[in-house]
C-alpha atoms as a PDB file:
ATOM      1  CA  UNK A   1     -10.834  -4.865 -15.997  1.00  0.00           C
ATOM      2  CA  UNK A   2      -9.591  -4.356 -12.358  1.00  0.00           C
ATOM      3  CA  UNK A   3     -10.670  -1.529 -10.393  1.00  0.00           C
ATOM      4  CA  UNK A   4      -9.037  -0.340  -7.149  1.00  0.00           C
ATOM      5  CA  UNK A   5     -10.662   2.221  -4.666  1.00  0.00           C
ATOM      6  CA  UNK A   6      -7.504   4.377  -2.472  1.00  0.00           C
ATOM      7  CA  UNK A   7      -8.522   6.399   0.092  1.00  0.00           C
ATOM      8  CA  UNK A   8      -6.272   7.574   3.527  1.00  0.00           C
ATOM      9  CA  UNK A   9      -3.375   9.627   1.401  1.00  0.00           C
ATOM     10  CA  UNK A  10      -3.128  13.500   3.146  1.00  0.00           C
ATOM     11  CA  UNK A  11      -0.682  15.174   4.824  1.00  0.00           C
ATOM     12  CA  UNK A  12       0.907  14.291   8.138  1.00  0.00           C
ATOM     13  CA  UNK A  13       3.384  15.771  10.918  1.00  0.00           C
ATOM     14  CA  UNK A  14       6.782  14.403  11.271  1.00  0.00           C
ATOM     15  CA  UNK A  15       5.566  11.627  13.955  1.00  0.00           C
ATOM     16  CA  UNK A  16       2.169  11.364  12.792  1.00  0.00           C
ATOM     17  CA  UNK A  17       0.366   8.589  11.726  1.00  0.00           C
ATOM     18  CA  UNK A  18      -1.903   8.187   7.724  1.00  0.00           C
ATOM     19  CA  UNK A  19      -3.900   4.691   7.100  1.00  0.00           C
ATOM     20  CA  UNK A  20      -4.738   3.897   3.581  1.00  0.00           C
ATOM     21  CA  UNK A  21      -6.868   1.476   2.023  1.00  0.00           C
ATOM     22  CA  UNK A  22      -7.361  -0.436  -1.186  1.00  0.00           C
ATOM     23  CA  UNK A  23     -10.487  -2.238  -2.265  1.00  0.00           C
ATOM     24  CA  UNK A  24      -9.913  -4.206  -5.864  1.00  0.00           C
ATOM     25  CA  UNK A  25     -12.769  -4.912  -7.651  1.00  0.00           C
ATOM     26  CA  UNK A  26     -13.852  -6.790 -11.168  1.00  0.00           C
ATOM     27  CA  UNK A  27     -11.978  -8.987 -13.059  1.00  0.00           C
ATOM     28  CA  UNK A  28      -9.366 -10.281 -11.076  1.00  0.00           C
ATOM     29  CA  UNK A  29      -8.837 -13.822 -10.404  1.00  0.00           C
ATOM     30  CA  UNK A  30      -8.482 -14.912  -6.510  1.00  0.00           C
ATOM     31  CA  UNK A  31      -5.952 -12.106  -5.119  1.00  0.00           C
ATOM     32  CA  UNK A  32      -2.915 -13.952  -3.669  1.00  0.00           C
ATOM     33  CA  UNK A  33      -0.894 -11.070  -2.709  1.00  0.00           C
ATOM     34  CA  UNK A  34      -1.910  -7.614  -1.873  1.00  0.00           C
ATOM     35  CA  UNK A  35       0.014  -4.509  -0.458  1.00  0.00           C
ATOM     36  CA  UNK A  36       1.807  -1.138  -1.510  1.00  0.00           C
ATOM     37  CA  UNK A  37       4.589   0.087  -3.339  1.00  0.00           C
ATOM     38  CA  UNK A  38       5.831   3.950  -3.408  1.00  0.00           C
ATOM     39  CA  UNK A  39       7.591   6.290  -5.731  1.00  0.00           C
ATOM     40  CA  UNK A  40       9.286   9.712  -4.839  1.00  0.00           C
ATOM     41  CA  UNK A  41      10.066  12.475  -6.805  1.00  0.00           C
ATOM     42  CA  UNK A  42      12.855  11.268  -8.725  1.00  0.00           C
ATOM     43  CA  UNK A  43      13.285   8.010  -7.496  1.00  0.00           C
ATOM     44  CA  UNK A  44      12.032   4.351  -8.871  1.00  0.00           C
ATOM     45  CA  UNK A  45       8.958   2.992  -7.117  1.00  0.00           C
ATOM     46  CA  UNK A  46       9.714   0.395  -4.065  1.00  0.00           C
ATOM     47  CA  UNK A  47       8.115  -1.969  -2.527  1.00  0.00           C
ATOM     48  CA  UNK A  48       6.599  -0.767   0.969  1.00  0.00           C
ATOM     49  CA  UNK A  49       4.797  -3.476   1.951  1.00  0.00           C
ATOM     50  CA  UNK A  50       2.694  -6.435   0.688  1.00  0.00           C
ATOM     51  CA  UNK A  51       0.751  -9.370   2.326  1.00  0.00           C
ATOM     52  CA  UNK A  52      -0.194 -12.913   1.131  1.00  0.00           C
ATOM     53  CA  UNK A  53      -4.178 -14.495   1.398  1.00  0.00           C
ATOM     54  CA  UNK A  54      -2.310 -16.327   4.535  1.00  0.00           C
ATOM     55  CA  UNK A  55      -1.110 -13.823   6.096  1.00  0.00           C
ATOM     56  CA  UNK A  56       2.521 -13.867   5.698  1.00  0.00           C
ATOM     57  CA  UNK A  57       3.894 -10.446   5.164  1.00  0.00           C
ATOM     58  CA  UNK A  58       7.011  -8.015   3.603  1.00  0.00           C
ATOM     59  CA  UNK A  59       8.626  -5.220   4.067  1.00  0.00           C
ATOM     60  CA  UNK A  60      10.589  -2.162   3.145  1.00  0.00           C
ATOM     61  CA  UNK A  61      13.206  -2.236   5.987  1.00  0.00           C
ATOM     62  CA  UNK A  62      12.781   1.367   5.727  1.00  0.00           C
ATOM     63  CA  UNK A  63       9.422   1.227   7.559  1.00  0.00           C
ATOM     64  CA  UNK A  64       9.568  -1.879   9.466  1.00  0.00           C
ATOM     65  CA  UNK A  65       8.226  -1.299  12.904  1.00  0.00           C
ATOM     66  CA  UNK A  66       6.673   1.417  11.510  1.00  0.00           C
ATOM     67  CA  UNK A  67       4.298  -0.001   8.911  1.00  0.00           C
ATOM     68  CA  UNK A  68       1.984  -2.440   9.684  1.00  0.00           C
ATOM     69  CA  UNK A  69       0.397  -3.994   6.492  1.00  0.00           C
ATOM     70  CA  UNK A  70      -2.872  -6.106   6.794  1.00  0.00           C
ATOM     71  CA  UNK A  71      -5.841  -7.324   4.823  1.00  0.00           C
ATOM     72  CA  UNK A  72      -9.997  -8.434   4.436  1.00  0.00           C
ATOM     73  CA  UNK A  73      -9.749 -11.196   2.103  1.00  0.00           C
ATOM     74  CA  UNK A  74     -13.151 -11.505   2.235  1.00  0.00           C
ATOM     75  CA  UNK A  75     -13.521  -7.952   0.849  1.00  0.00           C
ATOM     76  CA  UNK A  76     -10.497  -8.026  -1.244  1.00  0.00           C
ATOM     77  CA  UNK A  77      -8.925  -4.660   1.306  1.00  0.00           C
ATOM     78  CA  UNK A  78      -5.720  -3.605   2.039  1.00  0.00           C
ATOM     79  CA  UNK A  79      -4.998  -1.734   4.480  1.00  0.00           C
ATOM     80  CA  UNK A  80      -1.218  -0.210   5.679  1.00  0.00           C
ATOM     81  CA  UNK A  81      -1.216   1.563   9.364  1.00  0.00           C
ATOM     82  CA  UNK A  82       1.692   4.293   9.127  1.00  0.00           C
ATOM     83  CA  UNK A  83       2.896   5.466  12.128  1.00  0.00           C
ATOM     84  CA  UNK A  84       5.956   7.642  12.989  1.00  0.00           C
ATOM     85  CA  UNK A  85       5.669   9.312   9.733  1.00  0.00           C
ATOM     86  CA  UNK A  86       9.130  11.178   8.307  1.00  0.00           C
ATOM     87  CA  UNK A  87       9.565  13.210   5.610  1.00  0.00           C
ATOM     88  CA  UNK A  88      11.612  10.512   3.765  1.00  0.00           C
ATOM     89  CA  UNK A  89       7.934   8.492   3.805  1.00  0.00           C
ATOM     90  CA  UNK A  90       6.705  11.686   1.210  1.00  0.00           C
ATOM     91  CA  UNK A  91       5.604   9.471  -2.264  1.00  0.00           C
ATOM     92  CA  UNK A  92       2.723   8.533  -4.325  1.00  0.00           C
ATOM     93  CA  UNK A  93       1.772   5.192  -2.690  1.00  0.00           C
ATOM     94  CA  UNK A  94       0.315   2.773  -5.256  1.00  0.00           C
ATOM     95  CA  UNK A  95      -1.702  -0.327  -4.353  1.00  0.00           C
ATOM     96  CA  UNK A  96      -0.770  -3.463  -5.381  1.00  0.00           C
ATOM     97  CA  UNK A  97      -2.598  -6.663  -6.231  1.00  0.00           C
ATOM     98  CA  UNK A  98      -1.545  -9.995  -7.561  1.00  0.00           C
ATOM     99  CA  UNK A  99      -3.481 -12.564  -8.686  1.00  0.00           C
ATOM    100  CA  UNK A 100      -3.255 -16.582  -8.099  1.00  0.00           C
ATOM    101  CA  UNK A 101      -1.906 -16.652 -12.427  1.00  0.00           C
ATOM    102  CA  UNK A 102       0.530 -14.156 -11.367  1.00  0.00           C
ATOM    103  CA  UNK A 103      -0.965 -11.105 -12.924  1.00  0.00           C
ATOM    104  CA  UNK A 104      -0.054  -7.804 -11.346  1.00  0.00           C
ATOM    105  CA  UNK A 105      -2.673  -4.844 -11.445  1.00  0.00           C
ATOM    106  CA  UNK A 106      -1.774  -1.148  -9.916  1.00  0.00           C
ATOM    107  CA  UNK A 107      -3.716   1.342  -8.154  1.00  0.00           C
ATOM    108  CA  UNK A 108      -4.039   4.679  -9.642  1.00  0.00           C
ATOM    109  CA  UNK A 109      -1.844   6.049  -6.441  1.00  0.00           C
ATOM    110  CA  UNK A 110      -2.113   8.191  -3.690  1.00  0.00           C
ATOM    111  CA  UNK A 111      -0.397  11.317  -2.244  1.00  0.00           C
ATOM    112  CA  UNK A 112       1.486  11.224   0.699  1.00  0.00           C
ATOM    113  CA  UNK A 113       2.901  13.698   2.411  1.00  0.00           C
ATOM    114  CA  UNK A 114       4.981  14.562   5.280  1.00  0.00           C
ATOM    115  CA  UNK A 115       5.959  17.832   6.639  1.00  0.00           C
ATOM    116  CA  UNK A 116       5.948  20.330   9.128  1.00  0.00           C
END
């Protein structure tokens, strides 16, 4: 079993900035990649942004510049700094974790929203 700990959803100003975090836990076998996907009303979940144990990192061109996705190996934590916030960024943000066997495990999600 593979437990993840969200926290940093809310709701944000058009400009504003959110930070979330992820913290998996239990069974999980050396995390190689880590990050976050979203899903809007209506729409199929996309990748956001993810980052490798080395560093090297993705993302959504939709929030490049934006986004800035980093990570505590060491504590197996996520963390994405969203700034600039628009509405179009409104989703359920889901962390992400893959293992070094290629196993992918999701968070249970977060709320994100942004309005005025």
């Amino acid at each position: 079993q593979v437990q993840f700990v969200e926290s940093g959803g809310g709701l944000a100003q058009p400009g504003g900035s959110l930070r979330l975090s992820c913290t998996a836990s239990g069974s999980i076998f050396g995390i190689n990649t880590m990050g976050w996907y979203r899903q809007a009303p209506g729409k199929q979940r996309e990748l956001v942004a993810v980052i490798t144990s080395g560093g090297m990192t993705n993302y959504a061109d939709s929030v490049k510049a934006r986004f800035t996705v980093s990570r505590d190996n060491a504590k197996n934590t996520a963390f994405l700094q969203m700034n600039s916030l628009k509405p179009e960024d409104t989703a359920v943000y889901y962390c992400y974790a893959m293992d070094e066997r290629g196993h992918n495990y999701w968070g249970q999600g977060t709320q994100v929203t942004v309005s005025s």
